[in-house]
PDB file of N, CA and C in Angstrom:
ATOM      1  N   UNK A   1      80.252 119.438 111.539  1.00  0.00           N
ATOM      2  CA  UNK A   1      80.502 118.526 110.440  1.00  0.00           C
ATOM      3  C   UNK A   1      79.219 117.749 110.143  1.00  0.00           C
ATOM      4  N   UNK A   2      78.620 117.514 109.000  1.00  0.00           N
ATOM      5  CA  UNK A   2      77.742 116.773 108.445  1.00  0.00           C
ATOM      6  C   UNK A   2      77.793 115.555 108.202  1.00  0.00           C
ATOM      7  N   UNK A   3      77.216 114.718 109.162  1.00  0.00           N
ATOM      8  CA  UNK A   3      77.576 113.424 108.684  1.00  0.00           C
ATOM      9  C   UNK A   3      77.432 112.546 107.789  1.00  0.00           C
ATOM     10  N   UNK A   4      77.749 111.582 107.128  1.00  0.00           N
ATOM     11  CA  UNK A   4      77.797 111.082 105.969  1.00  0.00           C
ATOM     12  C   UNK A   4      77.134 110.220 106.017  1.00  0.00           C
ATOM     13  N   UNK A   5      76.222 109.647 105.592  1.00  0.00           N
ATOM     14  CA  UNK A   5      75.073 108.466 105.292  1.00  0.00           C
ATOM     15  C   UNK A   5      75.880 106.857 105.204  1.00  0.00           C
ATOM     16  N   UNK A   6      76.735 107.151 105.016  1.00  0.00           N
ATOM     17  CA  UNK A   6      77.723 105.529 104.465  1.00  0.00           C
ATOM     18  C   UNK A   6      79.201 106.004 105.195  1.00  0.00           C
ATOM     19  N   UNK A   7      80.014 105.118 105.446  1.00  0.00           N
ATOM     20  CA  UNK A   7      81.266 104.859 105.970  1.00  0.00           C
ATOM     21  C   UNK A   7      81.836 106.108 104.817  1.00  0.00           C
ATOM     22  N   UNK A   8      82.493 107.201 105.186  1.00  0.00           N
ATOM     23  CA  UNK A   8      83.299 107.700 104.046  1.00  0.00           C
ATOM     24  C   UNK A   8      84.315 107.394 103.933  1.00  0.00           C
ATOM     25  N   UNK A   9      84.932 108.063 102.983  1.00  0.00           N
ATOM     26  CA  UNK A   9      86.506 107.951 102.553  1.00  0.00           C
ATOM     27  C   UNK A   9      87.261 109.179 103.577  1.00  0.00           C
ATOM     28  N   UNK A  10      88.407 108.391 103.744  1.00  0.00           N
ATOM     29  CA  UNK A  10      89.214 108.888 104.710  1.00  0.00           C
ATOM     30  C   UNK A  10      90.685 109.475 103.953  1.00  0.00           C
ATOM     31  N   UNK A  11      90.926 110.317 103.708  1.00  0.00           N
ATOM     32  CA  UNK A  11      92.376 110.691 103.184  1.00  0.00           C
ATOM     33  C   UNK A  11      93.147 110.915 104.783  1.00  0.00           C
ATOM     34  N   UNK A  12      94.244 109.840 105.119  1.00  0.00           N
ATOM     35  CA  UNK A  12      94.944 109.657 106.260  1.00  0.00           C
ATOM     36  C   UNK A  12      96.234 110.198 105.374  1.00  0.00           C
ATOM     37  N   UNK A  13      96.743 111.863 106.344  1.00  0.00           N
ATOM     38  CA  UNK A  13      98.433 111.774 106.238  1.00  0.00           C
ATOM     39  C   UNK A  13      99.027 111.990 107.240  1.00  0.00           C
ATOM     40  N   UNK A  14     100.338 111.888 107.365  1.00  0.00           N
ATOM     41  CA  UNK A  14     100.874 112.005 108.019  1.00  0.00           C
ATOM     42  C   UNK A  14     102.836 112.266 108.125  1.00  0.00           C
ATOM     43  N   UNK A  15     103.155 112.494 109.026  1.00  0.00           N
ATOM     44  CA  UNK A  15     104.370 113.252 109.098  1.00  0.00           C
ATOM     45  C   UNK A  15     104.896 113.025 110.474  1.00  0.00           C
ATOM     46  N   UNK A  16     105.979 111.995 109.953  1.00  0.00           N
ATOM     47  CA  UNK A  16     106.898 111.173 111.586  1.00  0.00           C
ATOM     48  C   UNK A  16     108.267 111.510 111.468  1.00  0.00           C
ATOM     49  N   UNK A  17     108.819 112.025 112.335  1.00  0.00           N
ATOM     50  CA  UNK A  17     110.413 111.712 112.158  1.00  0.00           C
ATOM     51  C   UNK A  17     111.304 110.649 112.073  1.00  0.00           C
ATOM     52  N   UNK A  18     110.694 110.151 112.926  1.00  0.00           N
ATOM     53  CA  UNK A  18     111.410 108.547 113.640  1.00  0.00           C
ATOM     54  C   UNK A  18     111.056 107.897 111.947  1.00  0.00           C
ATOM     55  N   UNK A  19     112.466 106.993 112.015  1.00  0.00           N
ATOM     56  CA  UNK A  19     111.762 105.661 110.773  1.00  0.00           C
ATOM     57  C   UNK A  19     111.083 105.095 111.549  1.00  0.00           C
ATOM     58  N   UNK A  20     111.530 104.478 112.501  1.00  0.00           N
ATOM     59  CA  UNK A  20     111.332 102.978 113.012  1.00  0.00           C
ATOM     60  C   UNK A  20     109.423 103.823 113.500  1.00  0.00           C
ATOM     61  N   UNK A  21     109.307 104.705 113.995  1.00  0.00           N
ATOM     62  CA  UNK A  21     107.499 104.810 114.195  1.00  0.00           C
ATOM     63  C   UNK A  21     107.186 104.879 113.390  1.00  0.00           C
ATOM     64  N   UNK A  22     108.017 105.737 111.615  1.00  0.00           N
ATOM     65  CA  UNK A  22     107.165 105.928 110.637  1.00  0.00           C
ATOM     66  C   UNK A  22     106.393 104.863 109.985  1.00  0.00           C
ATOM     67  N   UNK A  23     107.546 103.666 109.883  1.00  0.00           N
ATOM     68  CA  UNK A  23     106.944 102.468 109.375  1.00  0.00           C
ATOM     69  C   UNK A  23     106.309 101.883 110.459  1.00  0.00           C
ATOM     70  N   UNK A  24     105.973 101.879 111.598  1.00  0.00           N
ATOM     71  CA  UNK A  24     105.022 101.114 112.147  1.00  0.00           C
ATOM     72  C   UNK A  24     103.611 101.984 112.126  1.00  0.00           C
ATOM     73  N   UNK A  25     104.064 103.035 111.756  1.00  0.00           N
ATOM     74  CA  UNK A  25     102.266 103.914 111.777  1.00  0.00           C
ATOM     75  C   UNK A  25     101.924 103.261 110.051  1.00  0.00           C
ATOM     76  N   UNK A  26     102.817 103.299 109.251  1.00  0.00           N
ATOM     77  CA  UNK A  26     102.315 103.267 108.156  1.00  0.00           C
ATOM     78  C   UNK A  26     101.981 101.465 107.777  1.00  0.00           C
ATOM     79  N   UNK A  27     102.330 100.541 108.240  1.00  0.00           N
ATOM     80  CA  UNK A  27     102.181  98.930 108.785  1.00  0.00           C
ATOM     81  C   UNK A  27     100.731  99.129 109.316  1.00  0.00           C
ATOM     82  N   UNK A  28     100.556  99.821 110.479  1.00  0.00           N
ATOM     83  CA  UNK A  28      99.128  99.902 110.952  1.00  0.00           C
ATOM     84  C   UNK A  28      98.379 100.112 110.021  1.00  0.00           C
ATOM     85  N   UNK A  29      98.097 101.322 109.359  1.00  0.00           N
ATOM     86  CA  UNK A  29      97.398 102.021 108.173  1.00  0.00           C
ATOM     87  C   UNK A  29      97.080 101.050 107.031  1.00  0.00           C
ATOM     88  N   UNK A  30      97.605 100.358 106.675  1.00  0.00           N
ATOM     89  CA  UNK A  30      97.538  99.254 105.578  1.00  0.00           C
ATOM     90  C   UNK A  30      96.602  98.329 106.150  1.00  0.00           C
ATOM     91  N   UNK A  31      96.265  98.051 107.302  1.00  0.00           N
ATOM     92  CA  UNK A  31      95.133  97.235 108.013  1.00  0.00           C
ATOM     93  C   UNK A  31      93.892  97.865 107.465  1.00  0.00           C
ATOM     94  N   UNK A  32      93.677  99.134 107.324  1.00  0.00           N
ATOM     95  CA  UNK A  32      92.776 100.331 107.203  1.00  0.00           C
ATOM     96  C   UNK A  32      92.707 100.674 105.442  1.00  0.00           C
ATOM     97  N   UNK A  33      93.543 100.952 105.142  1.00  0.00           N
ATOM     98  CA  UNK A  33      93.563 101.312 103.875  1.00  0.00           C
ATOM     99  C   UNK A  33      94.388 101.230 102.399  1.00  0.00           C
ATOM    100  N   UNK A  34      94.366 101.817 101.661  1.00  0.00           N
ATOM    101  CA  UNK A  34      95.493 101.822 100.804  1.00  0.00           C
ATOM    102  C   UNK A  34      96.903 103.404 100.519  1.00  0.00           C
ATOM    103  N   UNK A  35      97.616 102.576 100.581  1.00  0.00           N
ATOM    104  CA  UNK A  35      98.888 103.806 100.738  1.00  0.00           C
ATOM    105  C   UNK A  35      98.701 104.368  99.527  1.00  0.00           C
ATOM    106  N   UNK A  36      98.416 105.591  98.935  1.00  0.00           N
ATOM    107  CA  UNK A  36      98.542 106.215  97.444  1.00  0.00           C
ATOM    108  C   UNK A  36      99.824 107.229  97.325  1.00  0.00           C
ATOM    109  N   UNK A  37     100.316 107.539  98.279  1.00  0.00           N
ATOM    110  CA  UNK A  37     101.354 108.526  98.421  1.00  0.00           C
ATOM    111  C   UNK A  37     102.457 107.845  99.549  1.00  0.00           C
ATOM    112  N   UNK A  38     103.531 108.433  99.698  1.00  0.00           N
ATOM    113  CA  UNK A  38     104.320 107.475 100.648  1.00  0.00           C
ATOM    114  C   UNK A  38     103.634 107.732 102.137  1.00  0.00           C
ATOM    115  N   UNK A  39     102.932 109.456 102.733  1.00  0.00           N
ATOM    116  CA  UNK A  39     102.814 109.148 103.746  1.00  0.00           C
ATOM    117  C   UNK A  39     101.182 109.345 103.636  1.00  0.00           C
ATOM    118  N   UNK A  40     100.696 109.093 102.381  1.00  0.00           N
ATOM    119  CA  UNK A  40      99.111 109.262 102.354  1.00  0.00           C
ATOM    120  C   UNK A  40      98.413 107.731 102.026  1.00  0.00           C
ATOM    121  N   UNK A  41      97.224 108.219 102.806  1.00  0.00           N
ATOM    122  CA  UNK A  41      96.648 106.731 102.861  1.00  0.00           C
ATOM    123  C   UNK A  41      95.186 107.317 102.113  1.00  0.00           C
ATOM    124  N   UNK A  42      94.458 106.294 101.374  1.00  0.00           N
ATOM    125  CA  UNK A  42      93.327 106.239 101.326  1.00  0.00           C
ATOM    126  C   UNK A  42      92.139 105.222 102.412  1.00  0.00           C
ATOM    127  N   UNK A  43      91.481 105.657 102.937  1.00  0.00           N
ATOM    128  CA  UNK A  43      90.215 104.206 103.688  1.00  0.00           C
ATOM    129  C   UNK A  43      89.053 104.845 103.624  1.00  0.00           C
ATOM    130  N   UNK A  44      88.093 103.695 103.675  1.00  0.00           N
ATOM    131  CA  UNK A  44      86.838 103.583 103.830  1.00  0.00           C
ATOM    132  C   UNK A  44      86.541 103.426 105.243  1.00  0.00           C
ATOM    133  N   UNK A  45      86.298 104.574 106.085  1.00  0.00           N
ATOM    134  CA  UNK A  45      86.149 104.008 107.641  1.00  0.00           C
ATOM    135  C   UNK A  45      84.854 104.561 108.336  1.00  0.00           C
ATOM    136  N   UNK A  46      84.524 103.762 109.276  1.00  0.00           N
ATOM    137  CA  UNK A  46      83.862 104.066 110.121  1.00  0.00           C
ATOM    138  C   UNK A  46      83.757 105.370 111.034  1.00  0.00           C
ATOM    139  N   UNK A  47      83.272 105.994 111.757  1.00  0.00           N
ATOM    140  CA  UNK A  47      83.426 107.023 113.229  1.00  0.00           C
ATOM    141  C   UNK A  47      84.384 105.895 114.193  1.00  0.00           C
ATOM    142  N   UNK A  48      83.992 104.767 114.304  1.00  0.00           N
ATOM    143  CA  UNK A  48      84.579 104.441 115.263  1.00  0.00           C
ATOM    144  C   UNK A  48      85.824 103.780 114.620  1.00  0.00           C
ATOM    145  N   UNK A  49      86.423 103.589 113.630  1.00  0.00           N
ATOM    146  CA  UNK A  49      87.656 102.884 113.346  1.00  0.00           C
ATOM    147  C   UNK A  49      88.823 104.078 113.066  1.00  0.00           C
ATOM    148  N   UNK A  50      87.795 105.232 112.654  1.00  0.00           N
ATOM    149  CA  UNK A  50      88.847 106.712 112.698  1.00  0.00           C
ATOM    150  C   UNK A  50      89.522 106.935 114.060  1.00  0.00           C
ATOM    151  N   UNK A  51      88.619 106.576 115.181  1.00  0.00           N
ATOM    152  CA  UNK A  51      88.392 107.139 116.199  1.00  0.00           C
ATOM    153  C   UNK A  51      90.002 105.621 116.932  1.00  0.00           C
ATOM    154  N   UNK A  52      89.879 105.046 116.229  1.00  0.00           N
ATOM    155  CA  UNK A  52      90.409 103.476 117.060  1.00  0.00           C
ATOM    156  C   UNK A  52      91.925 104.056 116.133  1.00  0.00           C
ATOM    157  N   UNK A  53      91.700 104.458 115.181  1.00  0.00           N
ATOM    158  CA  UNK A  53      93.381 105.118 114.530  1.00  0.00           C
ATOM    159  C   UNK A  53      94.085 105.771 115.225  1.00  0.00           C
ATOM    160  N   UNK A  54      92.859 107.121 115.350  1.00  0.00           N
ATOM    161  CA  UNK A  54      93.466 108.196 116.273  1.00  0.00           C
ATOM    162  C   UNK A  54      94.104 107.755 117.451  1.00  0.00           C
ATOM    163  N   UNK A  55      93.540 106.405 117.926  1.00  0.00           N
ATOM    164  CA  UNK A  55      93.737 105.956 119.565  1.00  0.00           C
ATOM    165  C   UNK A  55      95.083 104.693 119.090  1.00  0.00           C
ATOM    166  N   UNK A  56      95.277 104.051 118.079  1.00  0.00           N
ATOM    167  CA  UNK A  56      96.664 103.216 118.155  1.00  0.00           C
ATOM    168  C   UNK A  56      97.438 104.085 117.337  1.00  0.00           C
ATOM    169  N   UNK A  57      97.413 105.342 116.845  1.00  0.00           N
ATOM    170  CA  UNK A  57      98.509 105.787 116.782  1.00  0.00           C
ATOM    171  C   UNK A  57      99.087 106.353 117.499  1.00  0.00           C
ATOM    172  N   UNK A  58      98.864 107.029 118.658  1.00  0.00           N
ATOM    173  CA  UNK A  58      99.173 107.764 119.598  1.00  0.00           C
ATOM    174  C   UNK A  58     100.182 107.616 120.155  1.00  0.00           C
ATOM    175  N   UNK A  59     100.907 106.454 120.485  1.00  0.00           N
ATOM    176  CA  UNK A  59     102.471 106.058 120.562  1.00  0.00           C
ATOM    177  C   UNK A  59     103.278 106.524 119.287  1.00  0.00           C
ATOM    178  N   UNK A  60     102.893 106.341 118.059  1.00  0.00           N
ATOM    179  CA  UNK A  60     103.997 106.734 117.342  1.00  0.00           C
ATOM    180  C   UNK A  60     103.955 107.916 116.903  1.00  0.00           C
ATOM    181  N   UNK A  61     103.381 109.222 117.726  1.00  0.00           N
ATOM    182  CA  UNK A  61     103.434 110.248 117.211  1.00  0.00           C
ATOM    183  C   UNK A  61     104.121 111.144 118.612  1.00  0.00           C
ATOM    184  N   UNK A  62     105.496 111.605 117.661  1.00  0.00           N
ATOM    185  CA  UNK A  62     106.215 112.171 118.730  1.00  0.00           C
ATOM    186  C   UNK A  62     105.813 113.755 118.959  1.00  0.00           C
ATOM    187  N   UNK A  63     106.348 114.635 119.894  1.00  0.00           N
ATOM    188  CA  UNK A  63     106.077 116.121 120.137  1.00  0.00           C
ATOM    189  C   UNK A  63     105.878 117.217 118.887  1.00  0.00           C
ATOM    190  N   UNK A  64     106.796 116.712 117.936  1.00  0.00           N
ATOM    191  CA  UNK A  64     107.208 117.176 116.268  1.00  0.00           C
ATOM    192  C   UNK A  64     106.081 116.703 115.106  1.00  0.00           C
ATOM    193  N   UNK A  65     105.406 115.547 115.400  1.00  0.00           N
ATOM    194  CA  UNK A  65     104.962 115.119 114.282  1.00  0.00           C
ATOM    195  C   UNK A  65     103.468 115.244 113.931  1.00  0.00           C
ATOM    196  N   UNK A  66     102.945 114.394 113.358  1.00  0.00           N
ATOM    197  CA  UNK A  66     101.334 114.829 113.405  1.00  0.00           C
ATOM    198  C   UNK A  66     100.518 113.959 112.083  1.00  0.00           C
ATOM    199  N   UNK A  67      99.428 113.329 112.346  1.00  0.00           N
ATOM    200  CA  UNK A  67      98.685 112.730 112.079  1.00  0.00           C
ATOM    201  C   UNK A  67      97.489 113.657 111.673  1.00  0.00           C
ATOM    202  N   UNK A  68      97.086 113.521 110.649  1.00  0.00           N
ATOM    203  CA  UNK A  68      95.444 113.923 110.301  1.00  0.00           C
ATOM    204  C   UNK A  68      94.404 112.843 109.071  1.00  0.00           C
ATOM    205  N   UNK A  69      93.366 113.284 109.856  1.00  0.00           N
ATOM    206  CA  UNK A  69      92.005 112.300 109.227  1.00  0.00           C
ATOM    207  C   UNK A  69      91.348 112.826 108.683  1.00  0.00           C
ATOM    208  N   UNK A  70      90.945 113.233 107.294  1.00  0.00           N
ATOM    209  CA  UNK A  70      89.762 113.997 106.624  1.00  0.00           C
ATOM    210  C   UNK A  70      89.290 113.035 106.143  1.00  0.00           C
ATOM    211  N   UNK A  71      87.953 113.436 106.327  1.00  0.00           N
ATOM    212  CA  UNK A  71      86.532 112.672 105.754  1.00  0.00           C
ATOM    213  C   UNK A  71      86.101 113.478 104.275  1.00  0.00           C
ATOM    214  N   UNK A  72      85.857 112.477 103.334  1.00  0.00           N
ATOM    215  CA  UNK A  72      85.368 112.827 102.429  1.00  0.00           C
ATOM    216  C   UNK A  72      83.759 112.208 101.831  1.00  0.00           C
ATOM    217  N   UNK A  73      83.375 113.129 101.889  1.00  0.00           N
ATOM    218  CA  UNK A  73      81.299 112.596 102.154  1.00  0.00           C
ATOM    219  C   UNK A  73      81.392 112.467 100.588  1.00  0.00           C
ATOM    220  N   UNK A  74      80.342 111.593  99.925  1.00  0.00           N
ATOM    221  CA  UNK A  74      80.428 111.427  98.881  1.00  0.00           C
ATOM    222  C   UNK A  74      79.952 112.339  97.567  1.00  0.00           C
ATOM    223  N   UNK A  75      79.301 113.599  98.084  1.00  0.00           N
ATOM    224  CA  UNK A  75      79.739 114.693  97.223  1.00  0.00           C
ATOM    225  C   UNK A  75      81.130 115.299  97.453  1.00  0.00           C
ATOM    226  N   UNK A  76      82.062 115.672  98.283  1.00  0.00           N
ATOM    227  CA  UNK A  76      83.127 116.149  97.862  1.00  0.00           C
ATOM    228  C   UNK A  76      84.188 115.119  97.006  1.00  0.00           C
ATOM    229  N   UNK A  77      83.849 113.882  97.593  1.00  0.00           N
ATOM    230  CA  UNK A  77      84.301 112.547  96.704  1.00  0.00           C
ATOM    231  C   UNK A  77      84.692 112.616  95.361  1.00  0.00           C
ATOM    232  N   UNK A  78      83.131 112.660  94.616  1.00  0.00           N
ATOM    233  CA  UNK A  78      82.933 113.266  93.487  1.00  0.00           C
ATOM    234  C   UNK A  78      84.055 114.148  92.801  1.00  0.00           C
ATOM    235  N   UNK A  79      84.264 114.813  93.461  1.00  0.00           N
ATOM    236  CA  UNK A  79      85.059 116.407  93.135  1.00  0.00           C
ATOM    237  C   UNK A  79      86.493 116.200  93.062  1.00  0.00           C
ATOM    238  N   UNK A  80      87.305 115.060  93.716  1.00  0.00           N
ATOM    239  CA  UNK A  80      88.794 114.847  93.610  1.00  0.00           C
ATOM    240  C   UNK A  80      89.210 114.745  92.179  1.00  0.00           C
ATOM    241  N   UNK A  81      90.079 115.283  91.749  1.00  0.00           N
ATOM    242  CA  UNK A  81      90.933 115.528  91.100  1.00  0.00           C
ATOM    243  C   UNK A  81      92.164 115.175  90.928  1.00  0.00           C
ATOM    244  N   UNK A  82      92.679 114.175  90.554  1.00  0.00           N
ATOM    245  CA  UNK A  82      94.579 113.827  90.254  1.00  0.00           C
ATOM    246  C   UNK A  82      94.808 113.499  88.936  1.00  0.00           C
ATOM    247  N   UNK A  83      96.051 113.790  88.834  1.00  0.00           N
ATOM    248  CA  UNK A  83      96.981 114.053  87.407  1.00  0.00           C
ATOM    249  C   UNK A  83      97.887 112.168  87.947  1.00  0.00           C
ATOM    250  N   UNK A  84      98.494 111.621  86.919  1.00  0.00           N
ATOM    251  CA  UNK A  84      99.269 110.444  87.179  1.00  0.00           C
ATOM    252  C   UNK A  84      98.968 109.432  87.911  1.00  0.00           C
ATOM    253  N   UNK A  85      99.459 108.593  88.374  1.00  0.00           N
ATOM    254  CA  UNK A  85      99.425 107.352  88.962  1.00  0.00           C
ATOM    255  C   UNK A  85      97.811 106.980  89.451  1.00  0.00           C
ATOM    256  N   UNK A  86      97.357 106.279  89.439  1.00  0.00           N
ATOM    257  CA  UNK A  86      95.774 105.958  90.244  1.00  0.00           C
ATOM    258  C   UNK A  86      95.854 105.221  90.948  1.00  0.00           C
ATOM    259  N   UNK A  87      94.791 104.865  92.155  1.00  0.00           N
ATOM    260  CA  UNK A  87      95.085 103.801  92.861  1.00  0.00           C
ATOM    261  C   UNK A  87      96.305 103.589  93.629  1.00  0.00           C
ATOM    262  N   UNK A  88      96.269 102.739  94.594  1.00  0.00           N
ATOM    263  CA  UNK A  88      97.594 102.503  95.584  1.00  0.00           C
ATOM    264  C   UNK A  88      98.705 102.385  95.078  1.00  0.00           C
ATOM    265  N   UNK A  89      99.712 102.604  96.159  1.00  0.00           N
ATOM    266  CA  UNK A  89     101.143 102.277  95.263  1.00  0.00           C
ATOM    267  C   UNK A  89     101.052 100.897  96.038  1.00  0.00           C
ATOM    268  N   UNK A  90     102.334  99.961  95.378  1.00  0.00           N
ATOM    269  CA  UNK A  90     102.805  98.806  95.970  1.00  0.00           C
ATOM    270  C   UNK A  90     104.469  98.729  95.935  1.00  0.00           C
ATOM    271  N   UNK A  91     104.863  97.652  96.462  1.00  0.00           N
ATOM    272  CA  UNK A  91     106.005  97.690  97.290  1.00  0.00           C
ATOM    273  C   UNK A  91     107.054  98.565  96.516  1.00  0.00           C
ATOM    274  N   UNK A  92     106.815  98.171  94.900  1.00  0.00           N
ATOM    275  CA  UNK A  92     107.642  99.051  94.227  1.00  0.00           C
ATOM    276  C   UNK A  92     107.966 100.525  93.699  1.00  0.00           C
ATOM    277  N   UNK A  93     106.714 100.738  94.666  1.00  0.00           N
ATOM    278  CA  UNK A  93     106.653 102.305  94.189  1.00  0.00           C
ATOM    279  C   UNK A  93     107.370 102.996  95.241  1.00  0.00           C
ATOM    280  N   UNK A  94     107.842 102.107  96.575  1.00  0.00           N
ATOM    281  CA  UNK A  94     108.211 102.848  97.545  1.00  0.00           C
ATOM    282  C   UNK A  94     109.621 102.754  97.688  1.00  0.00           C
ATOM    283  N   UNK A  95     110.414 104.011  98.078  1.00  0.00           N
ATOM    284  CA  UNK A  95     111.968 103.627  98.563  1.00  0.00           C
ATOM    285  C   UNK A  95     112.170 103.865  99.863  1.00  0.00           C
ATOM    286  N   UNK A  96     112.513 103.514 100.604  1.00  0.00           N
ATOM    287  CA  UNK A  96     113.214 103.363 102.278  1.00  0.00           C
ATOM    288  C   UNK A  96     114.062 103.903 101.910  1.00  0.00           C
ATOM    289  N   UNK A  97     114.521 105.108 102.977  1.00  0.00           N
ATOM    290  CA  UNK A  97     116.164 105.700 102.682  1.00  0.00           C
ATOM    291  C   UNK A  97     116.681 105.449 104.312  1.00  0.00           C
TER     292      UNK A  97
END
């Protein structure tokens, strides 16, 4: 992997069974970044604050579930592409079932 000159962007998703871990992984994540999808996050992070995610999420990820961190260097940055909504959602974009 090539490292990136500046803190990159982090596209954080993820996939919990449990509510009660889902919302505490996704409570954590909001320290870090902005939610754009219900289980996608956007951040600006460090090596070591990726690295400090990977390490406090680790309780809420059961045998089934799974966490991932892609880095986006600021040429592939460039290159994202979305249709609708921009930017984070907020409280109202989300439903709890």
């Amino acid at each position: 992997m090539i490292p990136c000159p500046s803190a990159p962007t982090y596209i954080i998703a993820y996939d919990i069974s449990d509510d009660r871990q889902r919302t505490r992984l996704a409570k954590m994540l909001l320290d870090y970044g902005d939610r754009i999808q219900h289980s996608v996050f956007e951040a600006d992070l460090s090596d070591r604050e990726a690295a400090t995610i990977l390490t406090d999420a680790e309780p809420f990820i059961g045998p089934t579930d799974s966490l991932r961190l892609y880095a986006l260097c600021a040429s592939c940055e460039d290159r994202v592409r979305s249709l609708g909504r921009t930017g984070p959602c907020d409280a109202s974009d989300l439903l709890v079932v």
